[in-house]
PDB file of N, CA and C in Angstrom:
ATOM      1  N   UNK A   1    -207.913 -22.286  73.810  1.00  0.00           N
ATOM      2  CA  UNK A   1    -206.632 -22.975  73.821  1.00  0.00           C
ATOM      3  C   UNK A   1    -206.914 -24.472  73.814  1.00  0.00           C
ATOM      4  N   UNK A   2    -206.689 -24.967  72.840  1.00  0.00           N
ATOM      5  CA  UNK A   2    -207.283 -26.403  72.668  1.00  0.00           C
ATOM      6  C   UNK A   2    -206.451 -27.540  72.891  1.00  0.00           C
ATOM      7  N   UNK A   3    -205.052 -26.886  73.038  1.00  0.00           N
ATOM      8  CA  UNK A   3    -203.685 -27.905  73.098  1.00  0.00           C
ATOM      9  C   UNK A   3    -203.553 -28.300  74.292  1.00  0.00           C
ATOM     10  N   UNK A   4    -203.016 -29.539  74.653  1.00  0.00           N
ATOM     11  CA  UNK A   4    -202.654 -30.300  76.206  1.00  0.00           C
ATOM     12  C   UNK A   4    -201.293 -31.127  76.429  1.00  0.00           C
ATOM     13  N   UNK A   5    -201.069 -30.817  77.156  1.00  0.00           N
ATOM     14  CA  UNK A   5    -199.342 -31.102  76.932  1.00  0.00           C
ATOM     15  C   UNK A   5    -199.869 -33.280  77.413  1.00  0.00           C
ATOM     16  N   UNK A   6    -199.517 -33.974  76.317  1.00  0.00           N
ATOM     17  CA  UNK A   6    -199.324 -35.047  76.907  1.00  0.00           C
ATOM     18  C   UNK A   6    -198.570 -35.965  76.762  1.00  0.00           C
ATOM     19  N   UNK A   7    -197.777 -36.676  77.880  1.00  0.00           N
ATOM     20  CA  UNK A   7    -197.045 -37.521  77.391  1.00  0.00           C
ATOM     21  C   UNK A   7    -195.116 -36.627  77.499  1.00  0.00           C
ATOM     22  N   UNK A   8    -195.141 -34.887  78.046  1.00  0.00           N
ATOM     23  CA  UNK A   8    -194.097 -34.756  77.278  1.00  0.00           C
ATOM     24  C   UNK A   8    -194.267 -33.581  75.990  1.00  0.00           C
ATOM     25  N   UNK A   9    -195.105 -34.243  75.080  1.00  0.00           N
ATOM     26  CA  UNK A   9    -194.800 -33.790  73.800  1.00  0.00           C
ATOM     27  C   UNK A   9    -196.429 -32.855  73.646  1.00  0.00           C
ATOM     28  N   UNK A  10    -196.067 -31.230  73.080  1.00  0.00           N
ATOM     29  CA  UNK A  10    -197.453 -30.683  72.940  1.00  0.00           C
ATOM     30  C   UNK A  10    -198.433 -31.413  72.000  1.00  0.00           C
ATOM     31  N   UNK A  11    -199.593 -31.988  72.502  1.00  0.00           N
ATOM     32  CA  UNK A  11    -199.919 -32.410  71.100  1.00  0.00           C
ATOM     33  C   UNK A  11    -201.495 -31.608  70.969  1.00  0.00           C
ATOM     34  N   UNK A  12    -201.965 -31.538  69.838  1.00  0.00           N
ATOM     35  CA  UNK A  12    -203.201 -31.198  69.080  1.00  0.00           C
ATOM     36  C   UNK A  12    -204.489 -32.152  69.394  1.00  0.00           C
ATOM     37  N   UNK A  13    -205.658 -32.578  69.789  1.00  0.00           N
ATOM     38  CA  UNK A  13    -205.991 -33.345  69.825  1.00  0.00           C
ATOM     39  C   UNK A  13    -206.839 -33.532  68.116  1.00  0.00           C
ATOM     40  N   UNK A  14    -206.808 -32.376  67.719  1.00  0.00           N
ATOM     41  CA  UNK A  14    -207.796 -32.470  66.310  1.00  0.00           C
ATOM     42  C   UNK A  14    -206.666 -32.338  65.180  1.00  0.00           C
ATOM     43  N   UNK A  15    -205.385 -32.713  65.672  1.00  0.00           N
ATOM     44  CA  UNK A  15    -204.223 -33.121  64.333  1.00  0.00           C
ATOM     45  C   UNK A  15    -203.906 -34.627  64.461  1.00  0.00           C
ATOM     46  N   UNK A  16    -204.082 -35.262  63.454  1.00  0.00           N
ATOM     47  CA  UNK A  16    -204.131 -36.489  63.530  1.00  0.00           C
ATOM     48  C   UNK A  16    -202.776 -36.945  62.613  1.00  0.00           C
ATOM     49  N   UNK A  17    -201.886 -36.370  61.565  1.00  0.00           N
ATOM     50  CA  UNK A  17    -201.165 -36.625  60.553  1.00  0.00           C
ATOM     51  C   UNK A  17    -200.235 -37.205  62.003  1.00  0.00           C
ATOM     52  N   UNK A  18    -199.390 -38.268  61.293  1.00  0.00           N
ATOM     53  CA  UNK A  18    -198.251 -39.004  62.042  1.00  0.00           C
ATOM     54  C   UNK A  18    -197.048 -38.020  61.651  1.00  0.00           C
ATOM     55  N   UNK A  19    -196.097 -38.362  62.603  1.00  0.00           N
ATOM     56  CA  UNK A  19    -195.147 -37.151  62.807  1.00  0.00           C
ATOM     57  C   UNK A  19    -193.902 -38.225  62.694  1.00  0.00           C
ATOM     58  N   UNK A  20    -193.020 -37.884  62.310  1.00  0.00           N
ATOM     59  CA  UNK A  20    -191.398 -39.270  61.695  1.00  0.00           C
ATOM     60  C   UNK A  20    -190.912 -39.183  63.536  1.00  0.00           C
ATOM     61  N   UNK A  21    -190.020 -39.668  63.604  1.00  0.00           N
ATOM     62  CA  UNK A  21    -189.338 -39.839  64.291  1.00  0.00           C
ATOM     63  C   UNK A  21    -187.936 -38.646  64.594  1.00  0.00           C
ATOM     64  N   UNK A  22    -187.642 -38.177  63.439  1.00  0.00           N
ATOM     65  CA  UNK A  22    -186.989 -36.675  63.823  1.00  0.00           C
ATOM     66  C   UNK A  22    -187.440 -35.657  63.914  1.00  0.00           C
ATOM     67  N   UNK A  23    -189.402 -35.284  63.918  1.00  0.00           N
ATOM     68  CA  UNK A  23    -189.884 -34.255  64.185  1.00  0.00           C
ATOM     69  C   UNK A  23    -190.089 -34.513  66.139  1.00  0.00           C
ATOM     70  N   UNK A  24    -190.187 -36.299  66.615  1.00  0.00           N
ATOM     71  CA  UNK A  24    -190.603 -35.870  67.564  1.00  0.00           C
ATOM     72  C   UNK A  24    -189.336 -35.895  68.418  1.00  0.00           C
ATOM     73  N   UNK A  25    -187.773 -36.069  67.985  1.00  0.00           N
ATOM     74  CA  UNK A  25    -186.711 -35.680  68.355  1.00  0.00           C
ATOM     75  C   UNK A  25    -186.266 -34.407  68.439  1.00  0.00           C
ATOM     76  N   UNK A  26    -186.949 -33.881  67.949  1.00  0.00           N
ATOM     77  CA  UNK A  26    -186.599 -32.364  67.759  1.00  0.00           C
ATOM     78  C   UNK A  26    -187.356 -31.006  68.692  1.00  0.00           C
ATOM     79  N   UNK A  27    -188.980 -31.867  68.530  1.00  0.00           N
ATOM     80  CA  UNK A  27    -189.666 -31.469  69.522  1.00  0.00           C
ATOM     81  C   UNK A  27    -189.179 -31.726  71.237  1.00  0.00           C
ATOM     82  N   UNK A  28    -188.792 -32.527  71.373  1.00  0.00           N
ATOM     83  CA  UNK A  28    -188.186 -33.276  72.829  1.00  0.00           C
ATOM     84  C   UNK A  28    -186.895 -32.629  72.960  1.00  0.00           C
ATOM     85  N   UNK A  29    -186.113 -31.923  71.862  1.00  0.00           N
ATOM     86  CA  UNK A  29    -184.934 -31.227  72.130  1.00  0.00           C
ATOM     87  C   UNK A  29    -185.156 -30.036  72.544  1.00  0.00           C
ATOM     88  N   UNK A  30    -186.195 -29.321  71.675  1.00  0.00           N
ATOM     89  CA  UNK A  30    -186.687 -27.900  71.706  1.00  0.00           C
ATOM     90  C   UNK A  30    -186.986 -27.891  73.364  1.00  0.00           C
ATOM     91  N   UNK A  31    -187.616 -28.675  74.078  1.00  0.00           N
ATOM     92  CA  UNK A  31    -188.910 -28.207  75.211  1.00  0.00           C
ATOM     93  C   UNK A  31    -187.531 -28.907  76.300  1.00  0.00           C
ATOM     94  N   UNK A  32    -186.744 -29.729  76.161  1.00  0.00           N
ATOM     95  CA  UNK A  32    -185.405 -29.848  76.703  1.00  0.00           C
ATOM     96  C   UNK A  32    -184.466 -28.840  76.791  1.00  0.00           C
ATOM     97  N   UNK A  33    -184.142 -28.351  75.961  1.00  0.00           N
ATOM     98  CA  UNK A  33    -183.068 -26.963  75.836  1.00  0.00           C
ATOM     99  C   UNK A  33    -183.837 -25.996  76.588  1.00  0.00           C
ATOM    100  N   UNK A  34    -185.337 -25.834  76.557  1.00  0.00           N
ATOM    101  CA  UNK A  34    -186.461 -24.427  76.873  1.00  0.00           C
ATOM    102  C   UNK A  34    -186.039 -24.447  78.521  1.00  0.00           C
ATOM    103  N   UNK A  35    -186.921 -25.619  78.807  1.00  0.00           N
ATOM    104  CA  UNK A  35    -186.956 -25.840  80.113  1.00  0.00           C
ATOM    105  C   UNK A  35    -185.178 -25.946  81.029  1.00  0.00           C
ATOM    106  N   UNK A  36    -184.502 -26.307  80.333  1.00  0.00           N
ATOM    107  CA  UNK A  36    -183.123 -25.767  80.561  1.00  0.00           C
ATOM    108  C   UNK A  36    -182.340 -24.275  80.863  1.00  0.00           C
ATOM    109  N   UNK A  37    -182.751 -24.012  80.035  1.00  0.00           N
ATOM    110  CA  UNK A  37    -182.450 -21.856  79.952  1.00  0.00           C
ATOM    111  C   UNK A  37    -183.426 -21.680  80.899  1.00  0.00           C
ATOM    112  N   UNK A  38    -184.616 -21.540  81.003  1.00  0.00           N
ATOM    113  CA  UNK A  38    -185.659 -21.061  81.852  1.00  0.00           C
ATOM    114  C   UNK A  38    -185.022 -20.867  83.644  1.00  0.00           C
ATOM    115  N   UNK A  39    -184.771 -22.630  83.882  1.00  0.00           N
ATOM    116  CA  UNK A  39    -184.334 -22.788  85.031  1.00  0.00           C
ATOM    117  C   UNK A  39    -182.793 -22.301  85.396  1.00  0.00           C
ATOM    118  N   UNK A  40    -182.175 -22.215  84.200  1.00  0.00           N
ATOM    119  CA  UNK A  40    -180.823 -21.559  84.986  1.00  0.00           C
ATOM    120  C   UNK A  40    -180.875 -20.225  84.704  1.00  0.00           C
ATOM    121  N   UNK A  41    -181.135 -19.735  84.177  1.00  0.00           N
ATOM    122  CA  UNK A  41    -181.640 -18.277  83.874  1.00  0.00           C
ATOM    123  C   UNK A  41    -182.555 -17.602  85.274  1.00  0.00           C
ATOM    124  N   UNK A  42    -183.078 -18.429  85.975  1.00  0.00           N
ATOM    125  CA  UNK A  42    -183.943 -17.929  86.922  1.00  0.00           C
ATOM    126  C   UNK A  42    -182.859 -18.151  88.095  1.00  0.00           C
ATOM    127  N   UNK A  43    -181.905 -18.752  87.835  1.00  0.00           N
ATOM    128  CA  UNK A  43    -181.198 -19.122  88.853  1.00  0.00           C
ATOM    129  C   UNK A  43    -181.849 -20.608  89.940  1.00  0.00           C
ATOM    130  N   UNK A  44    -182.270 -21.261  89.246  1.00  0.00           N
ATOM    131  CA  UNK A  44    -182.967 -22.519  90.185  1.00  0.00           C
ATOM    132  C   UNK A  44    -182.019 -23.747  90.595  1.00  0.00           C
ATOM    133  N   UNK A  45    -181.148 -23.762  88.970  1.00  0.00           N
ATOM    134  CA  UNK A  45    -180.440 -24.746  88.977  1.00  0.00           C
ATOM    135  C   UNK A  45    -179.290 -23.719  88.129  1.00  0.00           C
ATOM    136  N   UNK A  46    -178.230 -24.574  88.310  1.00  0.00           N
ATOM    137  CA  UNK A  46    -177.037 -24.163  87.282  1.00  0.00           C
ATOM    138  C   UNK A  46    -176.175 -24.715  86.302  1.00  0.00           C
ATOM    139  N   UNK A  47    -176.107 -24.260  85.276  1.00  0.00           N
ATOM    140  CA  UNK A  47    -175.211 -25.493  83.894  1.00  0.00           C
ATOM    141  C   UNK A  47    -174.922 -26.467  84.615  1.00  0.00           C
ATOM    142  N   UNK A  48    -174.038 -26.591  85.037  1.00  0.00           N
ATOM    143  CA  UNK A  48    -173.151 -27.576  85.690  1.00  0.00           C
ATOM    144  C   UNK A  48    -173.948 -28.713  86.670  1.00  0.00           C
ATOM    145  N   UNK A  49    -174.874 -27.812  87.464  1.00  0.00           N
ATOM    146  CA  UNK A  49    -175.889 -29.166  87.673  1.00  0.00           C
ATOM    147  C   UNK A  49    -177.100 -29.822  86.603  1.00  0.00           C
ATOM    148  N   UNK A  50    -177.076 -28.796  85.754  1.00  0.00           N
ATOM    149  CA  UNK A  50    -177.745 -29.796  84.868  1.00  0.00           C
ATOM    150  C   UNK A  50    -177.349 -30.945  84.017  1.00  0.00           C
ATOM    151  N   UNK A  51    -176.093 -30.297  83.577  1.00  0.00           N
ATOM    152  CA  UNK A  51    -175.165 -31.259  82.539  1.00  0.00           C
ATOM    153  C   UNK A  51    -175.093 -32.464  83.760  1.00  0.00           C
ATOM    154  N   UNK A  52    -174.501 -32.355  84.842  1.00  0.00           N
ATOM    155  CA  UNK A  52    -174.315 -33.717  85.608  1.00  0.00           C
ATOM    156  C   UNK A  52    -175.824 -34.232  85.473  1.00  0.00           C
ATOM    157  N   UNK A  53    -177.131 -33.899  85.948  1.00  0.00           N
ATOM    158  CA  UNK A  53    -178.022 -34.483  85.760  1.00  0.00           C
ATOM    159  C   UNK A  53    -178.448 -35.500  84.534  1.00  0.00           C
ATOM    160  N   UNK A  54    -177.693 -34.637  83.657  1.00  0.00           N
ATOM    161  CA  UNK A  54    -178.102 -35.488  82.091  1.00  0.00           C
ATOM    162  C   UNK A  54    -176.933 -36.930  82.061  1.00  0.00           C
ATOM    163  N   UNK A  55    -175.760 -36.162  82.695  1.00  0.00           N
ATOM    164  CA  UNK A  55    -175.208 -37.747  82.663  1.00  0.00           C
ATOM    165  C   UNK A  55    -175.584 -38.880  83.501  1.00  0.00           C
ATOM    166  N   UNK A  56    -176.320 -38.536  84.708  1.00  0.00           N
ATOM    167  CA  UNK A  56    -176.987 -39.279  85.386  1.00  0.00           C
ATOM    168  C   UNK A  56    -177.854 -40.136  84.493  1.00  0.00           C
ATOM    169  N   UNK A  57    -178.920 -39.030  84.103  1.00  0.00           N
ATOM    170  CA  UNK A  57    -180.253 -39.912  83.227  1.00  0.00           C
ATOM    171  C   UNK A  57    -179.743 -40.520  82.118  1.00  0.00           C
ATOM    172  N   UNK A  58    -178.196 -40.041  81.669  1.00  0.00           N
ATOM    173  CA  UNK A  58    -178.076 -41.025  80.647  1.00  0.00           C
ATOM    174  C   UNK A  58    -177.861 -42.220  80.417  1.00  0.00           C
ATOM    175  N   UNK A  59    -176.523 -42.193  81.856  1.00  0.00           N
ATOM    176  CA  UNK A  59    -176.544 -43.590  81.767  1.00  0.00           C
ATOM    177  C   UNK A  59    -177.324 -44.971  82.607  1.00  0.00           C
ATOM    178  N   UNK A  60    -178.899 -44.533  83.207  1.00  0.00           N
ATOM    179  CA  UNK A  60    -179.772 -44.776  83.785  1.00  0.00           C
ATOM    180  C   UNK A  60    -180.370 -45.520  82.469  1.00  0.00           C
ATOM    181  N   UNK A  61    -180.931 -44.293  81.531  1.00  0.00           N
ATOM    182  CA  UNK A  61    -181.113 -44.808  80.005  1.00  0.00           C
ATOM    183  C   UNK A  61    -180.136 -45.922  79.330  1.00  0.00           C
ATOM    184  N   UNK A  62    -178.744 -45.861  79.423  1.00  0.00           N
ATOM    185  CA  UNK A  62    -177.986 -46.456  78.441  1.00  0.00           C
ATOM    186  C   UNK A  62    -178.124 -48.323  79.012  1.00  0.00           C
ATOM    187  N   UNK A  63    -178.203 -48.332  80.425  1.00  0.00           N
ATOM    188  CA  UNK A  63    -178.630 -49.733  81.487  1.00  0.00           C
ATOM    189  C   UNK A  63    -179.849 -50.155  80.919  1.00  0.00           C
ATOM    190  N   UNK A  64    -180.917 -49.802  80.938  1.00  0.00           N
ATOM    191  CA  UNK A  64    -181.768 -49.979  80.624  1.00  0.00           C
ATOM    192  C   UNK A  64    -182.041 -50.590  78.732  1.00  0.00           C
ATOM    193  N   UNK A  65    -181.130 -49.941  78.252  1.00  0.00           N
ATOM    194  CA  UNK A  65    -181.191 -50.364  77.073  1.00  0.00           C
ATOM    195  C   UNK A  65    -180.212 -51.507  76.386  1.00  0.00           C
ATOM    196  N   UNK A  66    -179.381 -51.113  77.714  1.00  0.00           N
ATOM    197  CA  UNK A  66    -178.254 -52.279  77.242  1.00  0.00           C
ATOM    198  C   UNK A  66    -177.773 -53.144  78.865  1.00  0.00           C
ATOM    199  N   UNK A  67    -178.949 -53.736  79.398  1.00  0.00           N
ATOM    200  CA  UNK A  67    -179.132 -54.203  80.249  1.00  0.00           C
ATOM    201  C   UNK A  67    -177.610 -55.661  80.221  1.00  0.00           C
ATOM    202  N   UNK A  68    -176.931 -55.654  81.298  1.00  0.00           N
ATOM    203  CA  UNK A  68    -175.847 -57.004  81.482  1.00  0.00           C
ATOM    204  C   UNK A  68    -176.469 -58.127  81.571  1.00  0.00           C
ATOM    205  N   UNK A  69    -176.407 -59.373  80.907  1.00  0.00           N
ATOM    206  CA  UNK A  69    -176.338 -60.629  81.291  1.00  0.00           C
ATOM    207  C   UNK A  69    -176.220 -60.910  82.933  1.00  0.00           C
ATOM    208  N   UNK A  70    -177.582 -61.721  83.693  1.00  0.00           N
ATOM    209  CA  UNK A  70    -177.075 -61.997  85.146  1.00  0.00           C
ATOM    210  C   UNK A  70    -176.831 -63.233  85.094  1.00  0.00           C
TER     211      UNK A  70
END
């Protein structure tokens, strides 16, 4: 098994080709949605706390990117 999860994203260490920007959006959706079902499916967490979680991190993300004038 030669693969190592890093960063997030599975990567290859002996694949070197560059990957666009909507393969590694897609990848980050896939292992997002996975790890989503997994945990409410097991009963750990539930829709509803996850969806609030995401609006949390989103707009944590959206500050950060669109930081106010002090």
């Amino acid at each position: 098994m030669g693969e190592n999860i890093v960063g997030g994203i599975l990567a290859n260490p002996s694949h070197h080709a560059p990957v666009s920007i909507e393969e590694l959006l897609a990848s980050s959706l896939a292992q997002t949605e996975a790890l989503a079902k997994l945990l409410i499916d097991r009963g750990s967490i539930t829709q509803q706390e996850f969806l609030e979680k995401i609006a949390v991190e989103r707009a944590t993300y959206q500050r950060m990117l669109n930081p106010t004038p002090q």
